[in-house]
PDB file of N, CA and C in Angstrom:
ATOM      1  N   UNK A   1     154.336 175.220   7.176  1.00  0.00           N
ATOM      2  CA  UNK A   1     155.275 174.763   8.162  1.00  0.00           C
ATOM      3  C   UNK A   1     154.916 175.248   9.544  1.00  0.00           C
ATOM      4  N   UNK A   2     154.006 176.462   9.747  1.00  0.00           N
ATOM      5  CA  UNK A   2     154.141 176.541  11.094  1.00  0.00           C
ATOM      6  C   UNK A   2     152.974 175.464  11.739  1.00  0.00           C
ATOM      7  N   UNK A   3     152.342 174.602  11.162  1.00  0.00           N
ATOM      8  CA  UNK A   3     151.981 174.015  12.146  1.00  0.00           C
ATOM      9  C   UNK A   3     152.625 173.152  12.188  1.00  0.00           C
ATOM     10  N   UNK A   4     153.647 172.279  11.986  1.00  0.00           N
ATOM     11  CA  UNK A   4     154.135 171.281  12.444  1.00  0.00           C
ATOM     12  C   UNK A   4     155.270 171.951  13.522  1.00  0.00           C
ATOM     13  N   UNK A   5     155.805 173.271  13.170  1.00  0.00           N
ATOM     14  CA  UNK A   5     156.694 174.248  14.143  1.00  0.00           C
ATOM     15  C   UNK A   5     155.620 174.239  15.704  1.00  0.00           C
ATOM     16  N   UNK A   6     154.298 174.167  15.183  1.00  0.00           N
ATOM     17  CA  UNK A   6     153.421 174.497  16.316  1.00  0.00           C
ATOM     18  C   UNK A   6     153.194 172.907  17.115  1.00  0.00           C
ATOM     19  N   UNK A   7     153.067 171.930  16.331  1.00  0.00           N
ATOM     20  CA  UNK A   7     153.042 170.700  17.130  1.00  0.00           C
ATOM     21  C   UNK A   7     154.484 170.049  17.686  1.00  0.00           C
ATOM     22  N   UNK A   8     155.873 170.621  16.947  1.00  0.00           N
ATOM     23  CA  UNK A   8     156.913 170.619  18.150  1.00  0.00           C
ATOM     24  C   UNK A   8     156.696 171.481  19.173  1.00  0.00           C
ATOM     25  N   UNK A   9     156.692 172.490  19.076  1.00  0.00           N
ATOM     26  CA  UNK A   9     156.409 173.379  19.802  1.00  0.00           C
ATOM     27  C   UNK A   9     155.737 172.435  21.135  1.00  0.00           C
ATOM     28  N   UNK A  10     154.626 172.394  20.862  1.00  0.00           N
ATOM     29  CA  UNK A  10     153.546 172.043  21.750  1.00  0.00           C
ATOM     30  C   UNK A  10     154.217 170.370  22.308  1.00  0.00           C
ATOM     31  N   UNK A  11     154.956 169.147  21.591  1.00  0.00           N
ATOM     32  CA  UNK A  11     155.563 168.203  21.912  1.00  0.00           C
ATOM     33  C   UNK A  11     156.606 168.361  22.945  1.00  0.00           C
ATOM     34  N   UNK A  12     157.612 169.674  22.207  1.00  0.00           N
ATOM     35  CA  UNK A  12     158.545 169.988  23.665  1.00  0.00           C
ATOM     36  C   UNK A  12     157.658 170.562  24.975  1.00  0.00           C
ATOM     37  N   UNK A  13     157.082 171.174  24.509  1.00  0.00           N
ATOM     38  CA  UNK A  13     155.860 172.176  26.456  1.00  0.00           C
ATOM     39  C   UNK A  13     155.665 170.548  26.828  1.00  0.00           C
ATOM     40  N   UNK A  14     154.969 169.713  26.088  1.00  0.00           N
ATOM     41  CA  UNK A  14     154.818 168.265  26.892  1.00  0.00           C
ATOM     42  C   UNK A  14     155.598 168.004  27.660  1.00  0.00           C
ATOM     43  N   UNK A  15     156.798 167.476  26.880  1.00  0.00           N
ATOM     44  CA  UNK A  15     157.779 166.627  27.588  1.00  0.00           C
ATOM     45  C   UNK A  15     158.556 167.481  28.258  1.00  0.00           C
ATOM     46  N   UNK A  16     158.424 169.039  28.367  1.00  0.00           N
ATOM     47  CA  UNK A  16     159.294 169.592  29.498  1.00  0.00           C
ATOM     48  C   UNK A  16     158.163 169.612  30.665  1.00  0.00           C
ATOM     49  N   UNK A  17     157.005 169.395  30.451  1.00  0.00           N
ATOM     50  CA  UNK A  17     156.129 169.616  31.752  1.00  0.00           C
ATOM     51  C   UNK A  17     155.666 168.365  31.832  1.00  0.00           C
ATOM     52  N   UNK A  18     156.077 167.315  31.221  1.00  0.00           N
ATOM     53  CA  UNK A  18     156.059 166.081  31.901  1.00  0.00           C
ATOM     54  C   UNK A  18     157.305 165.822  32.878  1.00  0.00           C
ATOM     55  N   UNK A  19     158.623 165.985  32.346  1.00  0.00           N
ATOM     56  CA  UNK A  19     159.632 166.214  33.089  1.00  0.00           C
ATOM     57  C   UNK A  19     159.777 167.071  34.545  1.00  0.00           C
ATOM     58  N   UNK A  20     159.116 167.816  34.449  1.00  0.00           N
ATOM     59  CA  UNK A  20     159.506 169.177  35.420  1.00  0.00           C
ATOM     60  C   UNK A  20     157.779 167.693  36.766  1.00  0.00           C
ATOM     61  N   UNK A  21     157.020 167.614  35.992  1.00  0.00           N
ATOM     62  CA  UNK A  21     155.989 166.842  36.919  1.00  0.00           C
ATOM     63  C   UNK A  21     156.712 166.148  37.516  1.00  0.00           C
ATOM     64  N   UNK A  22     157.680 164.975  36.650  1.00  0.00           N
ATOM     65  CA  UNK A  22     158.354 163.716  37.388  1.00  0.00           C
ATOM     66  C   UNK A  22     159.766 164.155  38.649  1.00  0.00           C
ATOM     67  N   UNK A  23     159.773 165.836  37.982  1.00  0.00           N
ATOM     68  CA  UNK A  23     161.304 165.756  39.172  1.00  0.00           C
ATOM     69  C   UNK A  23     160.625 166.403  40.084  1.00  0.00           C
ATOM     70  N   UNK A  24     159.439 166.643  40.234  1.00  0.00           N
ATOM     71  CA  UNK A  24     158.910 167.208  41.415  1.00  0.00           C
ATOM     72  C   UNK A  24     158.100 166.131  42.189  1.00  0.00           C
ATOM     73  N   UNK A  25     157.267 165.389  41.474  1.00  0.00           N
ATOM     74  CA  UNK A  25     157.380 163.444  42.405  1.00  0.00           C
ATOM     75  C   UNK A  25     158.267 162.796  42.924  1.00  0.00           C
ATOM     76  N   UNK A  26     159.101 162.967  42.278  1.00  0.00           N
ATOM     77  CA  UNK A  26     160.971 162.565  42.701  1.00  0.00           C
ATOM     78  C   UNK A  26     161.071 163.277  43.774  1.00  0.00           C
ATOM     79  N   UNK A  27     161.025 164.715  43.853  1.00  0.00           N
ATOM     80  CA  UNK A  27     161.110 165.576  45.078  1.00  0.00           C
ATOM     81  C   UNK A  27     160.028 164.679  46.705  1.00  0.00           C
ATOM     82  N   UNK A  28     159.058 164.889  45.829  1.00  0.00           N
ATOM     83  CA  UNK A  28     158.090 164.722  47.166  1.00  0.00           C
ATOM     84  C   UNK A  28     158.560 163.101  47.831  1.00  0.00           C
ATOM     85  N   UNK A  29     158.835 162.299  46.921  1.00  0.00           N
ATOM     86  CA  UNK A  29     158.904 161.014  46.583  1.00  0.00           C
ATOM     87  C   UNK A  29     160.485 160.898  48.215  1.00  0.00           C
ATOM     88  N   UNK A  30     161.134 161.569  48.065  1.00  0.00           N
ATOM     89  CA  UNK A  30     162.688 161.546  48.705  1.00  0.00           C
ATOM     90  C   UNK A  30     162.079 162.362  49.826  1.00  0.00           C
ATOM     91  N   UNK A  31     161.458 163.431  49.901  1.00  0.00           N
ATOM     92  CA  UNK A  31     161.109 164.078  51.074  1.00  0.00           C
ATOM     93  C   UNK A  31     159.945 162.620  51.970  1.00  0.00           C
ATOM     94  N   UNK A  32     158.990 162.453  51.358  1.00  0.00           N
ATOM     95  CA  UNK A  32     157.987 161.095  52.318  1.00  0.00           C
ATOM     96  C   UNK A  32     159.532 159.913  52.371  1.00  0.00           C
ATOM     97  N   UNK A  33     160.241 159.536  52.042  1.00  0.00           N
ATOM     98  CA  UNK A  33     160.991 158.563  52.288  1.00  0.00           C
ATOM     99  C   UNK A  33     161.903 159.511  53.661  1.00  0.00           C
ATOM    100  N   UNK A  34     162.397 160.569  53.714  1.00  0.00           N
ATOM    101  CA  UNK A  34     163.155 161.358  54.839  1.00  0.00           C
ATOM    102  C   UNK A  34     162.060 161.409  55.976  1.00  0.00           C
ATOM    103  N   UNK A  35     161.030 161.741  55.308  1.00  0.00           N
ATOM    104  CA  UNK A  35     159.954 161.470  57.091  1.00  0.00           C
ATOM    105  C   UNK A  35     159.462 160.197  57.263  1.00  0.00           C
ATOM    106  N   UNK A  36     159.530 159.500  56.366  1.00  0.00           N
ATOM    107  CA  UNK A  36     159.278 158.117  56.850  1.00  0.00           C
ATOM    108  C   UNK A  36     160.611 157.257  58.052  1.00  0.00           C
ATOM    109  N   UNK A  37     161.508 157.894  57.464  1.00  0.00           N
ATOM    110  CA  UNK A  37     162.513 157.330  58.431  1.00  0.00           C
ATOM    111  C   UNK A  37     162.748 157.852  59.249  1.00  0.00           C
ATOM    112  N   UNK A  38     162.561 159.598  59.780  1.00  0.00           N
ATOM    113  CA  UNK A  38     162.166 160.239  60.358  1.00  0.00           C
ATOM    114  C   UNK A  38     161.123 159.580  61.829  1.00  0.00           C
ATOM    115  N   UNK A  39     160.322 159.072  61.364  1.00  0.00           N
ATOM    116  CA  UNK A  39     158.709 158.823  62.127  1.00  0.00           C
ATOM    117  C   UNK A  39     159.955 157.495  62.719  1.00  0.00           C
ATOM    118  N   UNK A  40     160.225 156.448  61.708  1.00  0.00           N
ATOM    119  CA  UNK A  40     160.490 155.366  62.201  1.00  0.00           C
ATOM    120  C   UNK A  40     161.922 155.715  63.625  1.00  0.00           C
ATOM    121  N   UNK A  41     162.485 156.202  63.201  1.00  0.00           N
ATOM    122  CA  UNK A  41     163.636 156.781  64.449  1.00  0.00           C
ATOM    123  C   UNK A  41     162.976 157.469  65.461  1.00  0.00           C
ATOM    124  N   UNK A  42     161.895 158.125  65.152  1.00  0.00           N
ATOM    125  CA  UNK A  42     161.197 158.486  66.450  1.00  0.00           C
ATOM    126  C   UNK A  42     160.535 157.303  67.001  1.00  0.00           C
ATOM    127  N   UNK A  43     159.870 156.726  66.450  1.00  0.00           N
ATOM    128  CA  UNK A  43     159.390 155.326  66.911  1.00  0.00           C
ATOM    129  C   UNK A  43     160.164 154.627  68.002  1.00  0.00           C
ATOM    130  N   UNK A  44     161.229 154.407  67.357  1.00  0.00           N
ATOM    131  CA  UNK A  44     162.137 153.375  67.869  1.00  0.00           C
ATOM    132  C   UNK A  44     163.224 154.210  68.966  1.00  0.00           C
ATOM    133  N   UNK A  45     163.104 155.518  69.655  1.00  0.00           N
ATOM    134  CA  UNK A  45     163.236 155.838  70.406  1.00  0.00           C
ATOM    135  C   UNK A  45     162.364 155.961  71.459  1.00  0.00           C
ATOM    136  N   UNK A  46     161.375 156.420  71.064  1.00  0.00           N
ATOM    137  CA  UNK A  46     159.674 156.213  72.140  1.00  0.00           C
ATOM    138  C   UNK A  46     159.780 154.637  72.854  1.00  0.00           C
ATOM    139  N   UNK A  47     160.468 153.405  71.827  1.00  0.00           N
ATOM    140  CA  UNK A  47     159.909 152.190  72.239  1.00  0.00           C
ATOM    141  C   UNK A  47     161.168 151.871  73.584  1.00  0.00           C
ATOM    142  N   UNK A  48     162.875 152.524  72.903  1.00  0.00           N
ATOM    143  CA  UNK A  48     163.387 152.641  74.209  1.00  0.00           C
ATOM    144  C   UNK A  48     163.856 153.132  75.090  1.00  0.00           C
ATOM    145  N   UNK A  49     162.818 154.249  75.084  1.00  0.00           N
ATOM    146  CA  UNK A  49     162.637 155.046  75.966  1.00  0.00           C
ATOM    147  C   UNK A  49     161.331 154.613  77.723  1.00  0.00           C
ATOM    148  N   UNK A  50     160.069 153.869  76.354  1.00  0.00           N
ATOM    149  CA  UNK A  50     159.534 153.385  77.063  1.00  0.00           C
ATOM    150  C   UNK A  50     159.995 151.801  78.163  1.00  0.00           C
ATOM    151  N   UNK A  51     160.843 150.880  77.268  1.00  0.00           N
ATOM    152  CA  UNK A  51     161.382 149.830  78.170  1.00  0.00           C
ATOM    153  C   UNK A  51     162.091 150.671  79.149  1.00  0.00           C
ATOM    154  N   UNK A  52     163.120 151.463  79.111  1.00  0.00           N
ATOM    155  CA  UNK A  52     163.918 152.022  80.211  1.00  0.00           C
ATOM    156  C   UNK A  52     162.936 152.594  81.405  1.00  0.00           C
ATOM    157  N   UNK A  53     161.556 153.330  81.023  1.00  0.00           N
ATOM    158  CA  UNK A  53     161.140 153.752  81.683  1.00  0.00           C
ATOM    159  C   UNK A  53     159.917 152.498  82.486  1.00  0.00           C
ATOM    160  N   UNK A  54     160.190 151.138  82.245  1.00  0.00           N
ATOM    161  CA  UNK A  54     159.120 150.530  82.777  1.00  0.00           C
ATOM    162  C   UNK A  54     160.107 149.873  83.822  1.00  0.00           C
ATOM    163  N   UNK A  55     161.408 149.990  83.189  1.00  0.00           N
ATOM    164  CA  UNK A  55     162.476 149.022  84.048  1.00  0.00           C
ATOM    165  C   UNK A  55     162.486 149.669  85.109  1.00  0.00           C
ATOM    166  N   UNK A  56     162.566 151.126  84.963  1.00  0.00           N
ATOM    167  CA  UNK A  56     162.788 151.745  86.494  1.00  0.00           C
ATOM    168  C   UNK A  56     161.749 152.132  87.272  1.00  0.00           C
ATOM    169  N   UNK A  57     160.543 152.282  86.545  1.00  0.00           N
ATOM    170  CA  UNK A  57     159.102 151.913  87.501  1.00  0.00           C
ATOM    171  C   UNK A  57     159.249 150.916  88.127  1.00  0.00           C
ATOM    172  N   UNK A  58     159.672 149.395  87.566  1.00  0.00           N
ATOM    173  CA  UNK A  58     159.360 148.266  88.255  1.00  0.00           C
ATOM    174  C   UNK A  58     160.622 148.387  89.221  1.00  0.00           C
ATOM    175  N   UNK A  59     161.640 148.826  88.912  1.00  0.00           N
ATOM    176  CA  UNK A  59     162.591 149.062  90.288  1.00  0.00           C
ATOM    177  C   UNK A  59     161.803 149.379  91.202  1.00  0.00           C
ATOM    178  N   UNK A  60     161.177 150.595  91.075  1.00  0.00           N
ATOM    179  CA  UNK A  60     161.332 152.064  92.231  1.00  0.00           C
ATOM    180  C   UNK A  60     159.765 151.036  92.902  1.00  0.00           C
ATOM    181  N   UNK A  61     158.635 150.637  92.234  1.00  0.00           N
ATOM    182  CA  UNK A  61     158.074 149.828  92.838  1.00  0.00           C
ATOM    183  C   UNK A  61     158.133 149.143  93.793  1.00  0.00           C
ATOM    184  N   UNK A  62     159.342 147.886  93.755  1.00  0.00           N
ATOM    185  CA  UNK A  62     160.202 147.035  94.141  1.00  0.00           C
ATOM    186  C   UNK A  62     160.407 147.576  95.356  1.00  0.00           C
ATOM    187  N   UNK A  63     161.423 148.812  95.717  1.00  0.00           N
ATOM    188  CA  UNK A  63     161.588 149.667  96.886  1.00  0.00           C
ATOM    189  C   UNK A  63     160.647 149.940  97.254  1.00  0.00           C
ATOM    190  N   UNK A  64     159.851 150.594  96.770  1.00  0.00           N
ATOM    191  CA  UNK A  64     158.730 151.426  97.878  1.00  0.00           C
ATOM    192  C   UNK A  64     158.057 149.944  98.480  1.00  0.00           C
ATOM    193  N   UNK A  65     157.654 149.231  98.137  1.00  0.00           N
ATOM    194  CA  UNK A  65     156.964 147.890  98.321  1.00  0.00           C
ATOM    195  C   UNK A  65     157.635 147.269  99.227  1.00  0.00           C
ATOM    196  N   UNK A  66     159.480 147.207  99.423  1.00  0.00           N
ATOM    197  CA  UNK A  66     160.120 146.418 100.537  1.00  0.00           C
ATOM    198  C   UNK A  66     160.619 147.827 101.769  1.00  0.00           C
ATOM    199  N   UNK A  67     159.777 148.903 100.853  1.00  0.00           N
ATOM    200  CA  UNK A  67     159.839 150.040 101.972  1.00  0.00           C
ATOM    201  C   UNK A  67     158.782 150.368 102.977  1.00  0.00           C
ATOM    202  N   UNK A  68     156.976 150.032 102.460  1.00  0.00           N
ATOM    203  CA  UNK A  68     155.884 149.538 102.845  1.00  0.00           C
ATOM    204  C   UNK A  68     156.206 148.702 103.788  1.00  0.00           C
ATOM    205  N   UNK A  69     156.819 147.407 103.051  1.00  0.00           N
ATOM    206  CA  UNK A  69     156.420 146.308 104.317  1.00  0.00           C
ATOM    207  C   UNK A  69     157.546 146.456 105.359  1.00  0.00           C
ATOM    208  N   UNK A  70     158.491 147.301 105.760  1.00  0.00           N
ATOM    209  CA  UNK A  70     159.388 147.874 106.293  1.00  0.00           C
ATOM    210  C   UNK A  70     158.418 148.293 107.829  1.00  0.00           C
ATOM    211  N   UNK A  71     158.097 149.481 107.253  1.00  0.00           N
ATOM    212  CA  UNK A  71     157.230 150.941 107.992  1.00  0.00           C
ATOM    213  C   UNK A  71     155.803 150.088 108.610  1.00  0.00           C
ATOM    214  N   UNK A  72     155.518 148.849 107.876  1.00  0.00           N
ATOM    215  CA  UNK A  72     154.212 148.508 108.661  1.00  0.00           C
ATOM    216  C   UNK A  72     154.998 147.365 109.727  1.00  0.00           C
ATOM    217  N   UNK A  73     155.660 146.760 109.302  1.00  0.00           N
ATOM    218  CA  UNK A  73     155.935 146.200 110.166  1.00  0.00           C
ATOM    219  C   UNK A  73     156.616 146.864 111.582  1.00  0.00           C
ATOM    220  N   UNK A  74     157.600 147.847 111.086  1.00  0.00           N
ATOM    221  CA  UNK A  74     157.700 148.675 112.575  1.00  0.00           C
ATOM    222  C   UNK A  74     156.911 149.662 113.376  1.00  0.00           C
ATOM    223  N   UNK A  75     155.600 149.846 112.465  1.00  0.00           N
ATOM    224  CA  UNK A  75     154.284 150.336 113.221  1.00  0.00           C
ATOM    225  C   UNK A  75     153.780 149.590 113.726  1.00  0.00           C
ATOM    226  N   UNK A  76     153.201 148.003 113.449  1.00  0.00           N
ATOM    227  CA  UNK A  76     152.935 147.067 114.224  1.00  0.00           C
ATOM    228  C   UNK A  76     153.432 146.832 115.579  1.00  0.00           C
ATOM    229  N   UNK A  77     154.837 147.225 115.438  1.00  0.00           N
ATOM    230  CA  UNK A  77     155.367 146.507 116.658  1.00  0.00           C
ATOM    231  C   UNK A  77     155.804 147.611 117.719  1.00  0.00           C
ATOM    232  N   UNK A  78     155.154 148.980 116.984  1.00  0.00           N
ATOM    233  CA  UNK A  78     155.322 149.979 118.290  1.00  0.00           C
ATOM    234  C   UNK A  78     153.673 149.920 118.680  1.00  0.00           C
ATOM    235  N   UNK A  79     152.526 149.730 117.543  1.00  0.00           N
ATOM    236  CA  UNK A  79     151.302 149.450 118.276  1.00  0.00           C
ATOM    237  C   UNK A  79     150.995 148.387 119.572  1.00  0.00           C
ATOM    238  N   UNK A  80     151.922 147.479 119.287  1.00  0.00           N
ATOM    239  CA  UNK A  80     152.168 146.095 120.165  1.00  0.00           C
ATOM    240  C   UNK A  80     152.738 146.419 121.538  1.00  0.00           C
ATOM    241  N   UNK A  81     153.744 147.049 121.210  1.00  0.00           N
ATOM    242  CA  UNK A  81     154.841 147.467 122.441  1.00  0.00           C
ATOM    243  C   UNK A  81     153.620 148.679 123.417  1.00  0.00           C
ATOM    244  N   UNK A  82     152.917 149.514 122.498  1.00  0.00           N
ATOM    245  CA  UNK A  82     152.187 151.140 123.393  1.00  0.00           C
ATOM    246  C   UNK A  82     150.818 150.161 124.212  1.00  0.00           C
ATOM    247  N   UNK A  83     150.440 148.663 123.394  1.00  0.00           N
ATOM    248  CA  UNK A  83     149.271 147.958 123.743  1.00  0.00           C
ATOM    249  C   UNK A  83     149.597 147.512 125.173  1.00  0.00           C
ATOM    250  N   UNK A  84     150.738 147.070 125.218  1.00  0.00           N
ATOM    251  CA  UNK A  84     151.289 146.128 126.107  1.00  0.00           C
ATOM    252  C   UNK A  84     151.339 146.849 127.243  1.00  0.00           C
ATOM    253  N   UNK A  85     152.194 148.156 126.999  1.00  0.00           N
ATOM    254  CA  UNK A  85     152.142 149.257 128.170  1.00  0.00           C
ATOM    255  C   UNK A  85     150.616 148.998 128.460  1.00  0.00           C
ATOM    256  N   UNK A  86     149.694 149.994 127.903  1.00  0.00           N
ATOM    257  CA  UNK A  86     148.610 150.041 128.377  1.00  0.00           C
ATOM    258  C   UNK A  86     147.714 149.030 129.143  1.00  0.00           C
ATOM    259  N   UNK A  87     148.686 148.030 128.686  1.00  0.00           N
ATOM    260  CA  UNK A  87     147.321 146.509 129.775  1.00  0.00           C
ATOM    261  C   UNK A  87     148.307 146.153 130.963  1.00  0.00           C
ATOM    262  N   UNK A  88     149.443 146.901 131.064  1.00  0.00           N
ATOM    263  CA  UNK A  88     150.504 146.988 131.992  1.00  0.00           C
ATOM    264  C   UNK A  88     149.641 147.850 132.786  1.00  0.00           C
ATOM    265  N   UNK A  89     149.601 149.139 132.664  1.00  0.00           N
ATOM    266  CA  UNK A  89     149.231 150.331 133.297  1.00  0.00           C
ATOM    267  C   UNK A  89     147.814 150.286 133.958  1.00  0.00           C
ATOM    268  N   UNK A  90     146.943 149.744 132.979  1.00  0.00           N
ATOM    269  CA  UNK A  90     145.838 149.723 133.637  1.00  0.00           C
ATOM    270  C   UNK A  90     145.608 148.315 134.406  1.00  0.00           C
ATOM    271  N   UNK A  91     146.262 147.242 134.036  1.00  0.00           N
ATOM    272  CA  UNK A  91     146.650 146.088 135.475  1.00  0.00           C
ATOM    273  C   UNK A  91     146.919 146.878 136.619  1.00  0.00           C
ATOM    274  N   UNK A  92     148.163 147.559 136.677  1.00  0.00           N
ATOM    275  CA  UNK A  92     148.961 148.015 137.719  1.00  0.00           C
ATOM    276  C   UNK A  92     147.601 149.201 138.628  1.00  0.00           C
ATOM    277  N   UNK A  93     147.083 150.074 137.546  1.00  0.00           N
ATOM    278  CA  UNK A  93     145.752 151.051 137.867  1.00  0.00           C
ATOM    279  C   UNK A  93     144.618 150.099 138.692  1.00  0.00           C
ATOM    280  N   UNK A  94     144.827 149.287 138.449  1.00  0.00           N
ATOM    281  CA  UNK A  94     143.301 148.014 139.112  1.00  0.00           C
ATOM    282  C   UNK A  94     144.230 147.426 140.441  1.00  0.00           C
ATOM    283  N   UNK A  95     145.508 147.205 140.204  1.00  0.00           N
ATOM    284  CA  UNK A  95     146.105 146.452 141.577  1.00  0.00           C
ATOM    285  C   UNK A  95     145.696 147.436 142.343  1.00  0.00           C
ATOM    286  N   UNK A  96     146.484 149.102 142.165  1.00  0.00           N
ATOM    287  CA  UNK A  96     146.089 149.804 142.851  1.00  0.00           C
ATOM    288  C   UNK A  96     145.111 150.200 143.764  1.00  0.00           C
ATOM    289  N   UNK A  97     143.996 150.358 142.821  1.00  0.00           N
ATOM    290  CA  UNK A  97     142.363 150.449 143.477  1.00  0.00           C
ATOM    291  C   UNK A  97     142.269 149.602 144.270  1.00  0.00           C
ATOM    292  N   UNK A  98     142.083 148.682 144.026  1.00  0.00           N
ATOM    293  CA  UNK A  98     142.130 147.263 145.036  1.00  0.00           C
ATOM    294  C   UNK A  98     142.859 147.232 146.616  1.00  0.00           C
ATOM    295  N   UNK A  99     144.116 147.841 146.197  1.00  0.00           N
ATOM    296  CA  UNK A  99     144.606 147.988 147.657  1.00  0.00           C
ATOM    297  C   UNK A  99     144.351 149.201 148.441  1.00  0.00           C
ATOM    298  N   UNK A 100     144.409 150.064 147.624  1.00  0.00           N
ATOM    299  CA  UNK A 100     143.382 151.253 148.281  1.00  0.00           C
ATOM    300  C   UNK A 100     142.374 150.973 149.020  1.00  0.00           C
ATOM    301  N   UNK A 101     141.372 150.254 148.360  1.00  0.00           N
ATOM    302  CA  UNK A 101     139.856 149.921 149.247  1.00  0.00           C
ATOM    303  C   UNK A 101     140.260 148.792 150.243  1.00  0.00           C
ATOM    304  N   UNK A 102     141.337 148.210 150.264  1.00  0.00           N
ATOM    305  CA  UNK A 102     141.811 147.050 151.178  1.00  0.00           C
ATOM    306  C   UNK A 102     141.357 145.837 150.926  1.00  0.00           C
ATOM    307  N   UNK A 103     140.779 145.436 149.676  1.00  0.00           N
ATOM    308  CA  UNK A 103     141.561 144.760 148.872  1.00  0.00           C
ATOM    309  C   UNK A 103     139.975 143.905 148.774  1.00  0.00           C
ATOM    310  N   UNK A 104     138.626 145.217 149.024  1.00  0.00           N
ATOM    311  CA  UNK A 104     137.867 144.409 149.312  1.00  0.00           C
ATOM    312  C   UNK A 104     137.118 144.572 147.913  1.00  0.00           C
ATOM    313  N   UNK A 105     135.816 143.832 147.915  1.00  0.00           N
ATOM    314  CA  UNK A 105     135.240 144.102 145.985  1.00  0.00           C
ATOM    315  C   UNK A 105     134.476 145.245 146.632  1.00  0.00           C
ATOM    316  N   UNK A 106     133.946 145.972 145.570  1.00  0.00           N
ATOM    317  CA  UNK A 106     132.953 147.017 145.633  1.00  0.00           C
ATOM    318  C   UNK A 106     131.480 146.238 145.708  1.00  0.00           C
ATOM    319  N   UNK A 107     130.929 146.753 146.772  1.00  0.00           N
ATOM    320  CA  UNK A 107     129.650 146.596 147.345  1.00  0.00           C
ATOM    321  C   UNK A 107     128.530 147.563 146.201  1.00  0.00           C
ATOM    322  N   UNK A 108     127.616 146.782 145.272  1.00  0.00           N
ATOM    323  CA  UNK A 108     126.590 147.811 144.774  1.00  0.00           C
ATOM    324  C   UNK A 108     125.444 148.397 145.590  1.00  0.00           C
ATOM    325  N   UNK A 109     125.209 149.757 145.329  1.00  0.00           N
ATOM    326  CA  UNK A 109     124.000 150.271 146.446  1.00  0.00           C
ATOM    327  C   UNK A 109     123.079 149.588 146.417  1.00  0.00           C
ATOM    328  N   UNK A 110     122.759 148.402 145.551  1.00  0.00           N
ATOM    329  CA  UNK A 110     121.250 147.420 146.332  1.00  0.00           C
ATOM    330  C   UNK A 110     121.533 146.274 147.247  1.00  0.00           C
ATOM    331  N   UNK A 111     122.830 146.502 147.319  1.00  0.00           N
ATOM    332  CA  UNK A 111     123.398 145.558 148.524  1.00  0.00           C
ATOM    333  C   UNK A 111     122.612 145.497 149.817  1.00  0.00           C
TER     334      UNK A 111
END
């Protein structure tokens, strides 16, 4: 009798260490399903996180761009306005000369 005592024996060690295998696949099995949904909720925060963050790039873009053409255009028109002086000033600098010498042209020394 003891070997058939020895091949239960050895039938139960099976099926308790087949058992004890399957609830520990089961384990791993529920843990990869918790990080799988895990990963996926991170996912799907990254994705709107990223739309929010393109929406307000393309805002802040938007501004700086109608803030650009703002600043050039009122640099233009103080370059325009300082130009204008200057062909003012140096007109007025040439009337000057002119009446100074009495209004005559300048004579070159191979005259």
């Amino acid at each position: 009798m003891s070997r058939v005592d020895d091949f239960k024996s050895l039938a139960r060690d099976i099926t308790a260490s087949f058992d004890e295998r399957m609830a520990v696949l089961a384990s791993i099995k529920k843990d990869v399903h918790e990080m799988t949904d895990d990963v996926h909720r991170m996912l799907d925060d990254l994705h709107r996180e990223r739309v929010e963050m393109a929406a307000q790039l393309r805002q802040d873009l938007s501004k700086a761009r109608t803030n650009q053409k703002k600043e050039t255009t009122h640099l233009l028109n103080g370059f325009k306005k300082e130009h204008n002086g200057a062909i003012a000033t140096w007109g007025h600098l040439g009337a000057t000369m002119r009446a100074k010498r009495g209004g005559a042209a300048r004579k070159s020394p191979q005259q």
